[in-house]
PDB file of N, CA and C in Angstrom:
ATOM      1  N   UNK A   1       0.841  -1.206   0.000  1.00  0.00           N
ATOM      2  CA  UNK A   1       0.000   0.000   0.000  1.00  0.00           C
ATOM      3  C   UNK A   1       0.871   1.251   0.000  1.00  0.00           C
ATOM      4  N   UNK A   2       0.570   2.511  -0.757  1.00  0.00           N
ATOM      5  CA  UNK A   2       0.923   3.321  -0.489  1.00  0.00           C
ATOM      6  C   UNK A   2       1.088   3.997   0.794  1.00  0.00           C
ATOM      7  N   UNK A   3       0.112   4.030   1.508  1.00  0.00           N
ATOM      8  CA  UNK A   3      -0.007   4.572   2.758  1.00  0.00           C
ATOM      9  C   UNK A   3       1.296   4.390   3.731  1.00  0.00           C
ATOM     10  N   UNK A   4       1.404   2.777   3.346  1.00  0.00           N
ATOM     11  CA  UNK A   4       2.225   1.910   4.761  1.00  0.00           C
ATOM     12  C   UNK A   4       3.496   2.227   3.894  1.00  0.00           C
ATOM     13  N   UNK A   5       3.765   2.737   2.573  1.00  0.00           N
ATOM     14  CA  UNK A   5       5.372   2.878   2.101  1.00  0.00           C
ATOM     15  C   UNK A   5       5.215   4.886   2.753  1.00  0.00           C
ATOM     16  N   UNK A   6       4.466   5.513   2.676  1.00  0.00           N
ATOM     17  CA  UNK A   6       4.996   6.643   3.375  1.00  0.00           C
ATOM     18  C   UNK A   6       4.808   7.006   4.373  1.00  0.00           C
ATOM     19  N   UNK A   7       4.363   5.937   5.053  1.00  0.00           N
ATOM     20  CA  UNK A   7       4.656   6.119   6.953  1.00  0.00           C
ATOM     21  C   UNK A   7       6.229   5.014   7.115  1.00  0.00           C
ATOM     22  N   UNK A   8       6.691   4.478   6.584  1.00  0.00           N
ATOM     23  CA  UNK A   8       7.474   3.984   6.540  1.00  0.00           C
ATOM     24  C   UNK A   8       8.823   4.720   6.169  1.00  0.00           C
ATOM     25  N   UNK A   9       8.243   5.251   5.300  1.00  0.00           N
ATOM     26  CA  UNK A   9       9.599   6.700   4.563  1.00  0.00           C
ATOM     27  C   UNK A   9       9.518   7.653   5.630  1.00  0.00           C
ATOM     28  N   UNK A  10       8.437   8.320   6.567  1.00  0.00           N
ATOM     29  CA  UNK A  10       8.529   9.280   7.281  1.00  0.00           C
ATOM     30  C   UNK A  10       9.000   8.685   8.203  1.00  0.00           C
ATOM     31  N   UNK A  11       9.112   7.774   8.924  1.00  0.00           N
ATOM     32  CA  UNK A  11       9.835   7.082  10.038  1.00  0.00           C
ATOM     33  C   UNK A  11      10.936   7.073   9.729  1.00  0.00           C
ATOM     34  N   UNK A  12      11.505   6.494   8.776  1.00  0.00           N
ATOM     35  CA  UNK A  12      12.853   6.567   8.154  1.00  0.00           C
ATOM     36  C   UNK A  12      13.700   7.507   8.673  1.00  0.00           C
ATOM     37  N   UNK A  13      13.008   8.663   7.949  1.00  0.00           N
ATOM     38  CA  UNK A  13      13.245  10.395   7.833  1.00  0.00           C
ATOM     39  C   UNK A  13      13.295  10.729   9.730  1.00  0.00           C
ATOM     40  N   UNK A  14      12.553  10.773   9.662  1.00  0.00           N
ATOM     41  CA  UNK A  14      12.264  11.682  11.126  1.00  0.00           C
ATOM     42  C   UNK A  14      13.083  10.879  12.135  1.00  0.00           C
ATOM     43  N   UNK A  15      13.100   9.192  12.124  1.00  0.00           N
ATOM     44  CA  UNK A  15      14.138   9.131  13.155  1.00  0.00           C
ATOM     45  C   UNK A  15      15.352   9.823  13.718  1.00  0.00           C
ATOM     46  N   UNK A  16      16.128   9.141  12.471  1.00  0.00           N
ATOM     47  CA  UNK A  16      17.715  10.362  12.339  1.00  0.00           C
ATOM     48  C   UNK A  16      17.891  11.573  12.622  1.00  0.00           C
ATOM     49  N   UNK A  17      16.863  11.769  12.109  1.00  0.00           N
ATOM     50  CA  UNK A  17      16.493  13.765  11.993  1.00  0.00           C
ATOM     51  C   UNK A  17      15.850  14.032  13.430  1.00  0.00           C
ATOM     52  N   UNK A  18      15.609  13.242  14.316  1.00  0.00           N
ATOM     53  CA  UNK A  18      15.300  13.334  15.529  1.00  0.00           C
ATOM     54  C   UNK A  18      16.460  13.256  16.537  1.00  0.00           C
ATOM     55  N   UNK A  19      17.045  12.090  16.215  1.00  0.00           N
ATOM     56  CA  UNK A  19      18.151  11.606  16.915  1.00  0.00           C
ATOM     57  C   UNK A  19      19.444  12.676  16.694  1.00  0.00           C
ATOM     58  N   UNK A  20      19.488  13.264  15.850  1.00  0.00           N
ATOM     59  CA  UNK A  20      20.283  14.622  15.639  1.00  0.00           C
ATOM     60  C   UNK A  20      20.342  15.866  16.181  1.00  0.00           C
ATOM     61  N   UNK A  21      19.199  16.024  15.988  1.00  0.00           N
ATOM     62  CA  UNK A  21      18.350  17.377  17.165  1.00  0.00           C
ATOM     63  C   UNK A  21      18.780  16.975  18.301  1.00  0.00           C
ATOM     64  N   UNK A  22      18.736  16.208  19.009  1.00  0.00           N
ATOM     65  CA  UNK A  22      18.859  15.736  20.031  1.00  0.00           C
ATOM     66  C   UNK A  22      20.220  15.651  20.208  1.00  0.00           C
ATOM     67  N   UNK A  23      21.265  15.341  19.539  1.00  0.00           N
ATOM     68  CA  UNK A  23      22.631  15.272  19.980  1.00  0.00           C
ATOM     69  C   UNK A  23      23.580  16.335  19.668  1.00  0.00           C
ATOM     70  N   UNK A  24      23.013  17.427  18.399  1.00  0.00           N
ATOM     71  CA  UNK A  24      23.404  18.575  18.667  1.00  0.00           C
ATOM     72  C   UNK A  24      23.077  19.420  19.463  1.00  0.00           C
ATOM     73  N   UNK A  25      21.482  19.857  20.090  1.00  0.00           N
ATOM     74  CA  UNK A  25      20.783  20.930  20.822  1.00  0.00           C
ATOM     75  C   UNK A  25      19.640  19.997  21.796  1.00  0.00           C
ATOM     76  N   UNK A  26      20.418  18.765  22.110  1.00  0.00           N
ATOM     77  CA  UNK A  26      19.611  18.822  23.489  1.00  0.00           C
ATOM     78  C   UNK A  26      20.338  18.645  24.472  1.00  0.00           C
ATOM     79  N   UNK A  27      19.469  19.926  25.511  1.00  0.00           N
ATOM     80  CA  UNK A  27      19.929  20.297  26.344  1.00  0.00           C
ATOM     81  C   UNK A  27      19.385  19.020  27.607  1.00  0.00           C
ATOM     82  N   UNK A  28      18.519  18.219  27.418  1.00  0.00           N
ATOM     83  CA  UNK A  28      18.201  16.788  28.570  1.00  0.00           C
ATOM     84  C   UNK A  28      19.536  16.162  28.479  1.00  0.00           C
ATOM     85  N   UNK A  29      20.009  16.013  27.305  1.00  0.00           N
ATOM     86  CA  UNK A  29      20.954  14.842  27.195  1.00  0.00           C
ATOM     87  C   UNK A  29      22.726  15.772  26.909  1.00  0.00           C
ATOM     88  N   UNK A  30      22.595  16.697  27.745  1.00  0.00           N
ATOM     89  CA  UNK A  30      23.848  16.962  27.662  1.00  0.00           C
ATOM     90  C   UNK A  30      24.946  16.619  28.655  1.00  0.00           C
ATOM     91  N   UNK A  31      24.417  15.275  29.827  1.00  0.00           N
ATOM     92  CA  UNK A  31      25.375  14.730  30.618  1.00  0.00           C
ATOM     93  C   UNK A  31      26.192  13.599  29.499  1.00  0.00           C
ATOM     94  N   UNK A  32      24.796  13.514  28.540  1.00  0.00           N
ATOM     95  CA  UNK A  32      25.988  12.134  27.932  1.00  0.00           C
ATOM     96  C   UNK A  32      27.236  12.472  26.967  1.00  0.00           C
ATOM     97  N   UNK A  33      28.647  12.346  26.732  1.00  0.00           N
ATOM     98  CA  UNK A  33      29.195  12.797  25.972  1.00  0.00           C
ATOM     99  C   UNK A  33      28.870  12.488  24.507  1.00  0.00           C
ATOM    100  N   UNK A  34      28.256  11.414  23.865  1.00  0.00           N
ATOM    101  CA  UNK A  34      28.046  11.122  22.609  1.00  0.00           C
ATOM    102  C   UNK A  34      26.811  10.776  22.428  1.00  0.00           C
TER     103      UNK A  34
END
C-alpha cells in the first residue's frame, strides 16, 4: 500500500532527523558525551 510505504519513509526520515536534534541541541541529554 501506499499509505504503509509513506509512513514507513517518514519514520525513516524523522528518526535520524530526531536523533540529531537531540545530539546537537539537546539540552536533557547533555550529561551524555556522545
Amino acid at each position: 500500500m501506499v499509505l504503509e510505504f509513506f509512513v514507513v519513509v517518514i519514520a525513516a526520515l524523522a528518526f535520524p532527523t530526531a536523533l540529531l536534534l537531540f545530539m546537537i541541541g539537546g539540552p536533557h541529554y547533555r550529561d551524555q558525551p556522545h
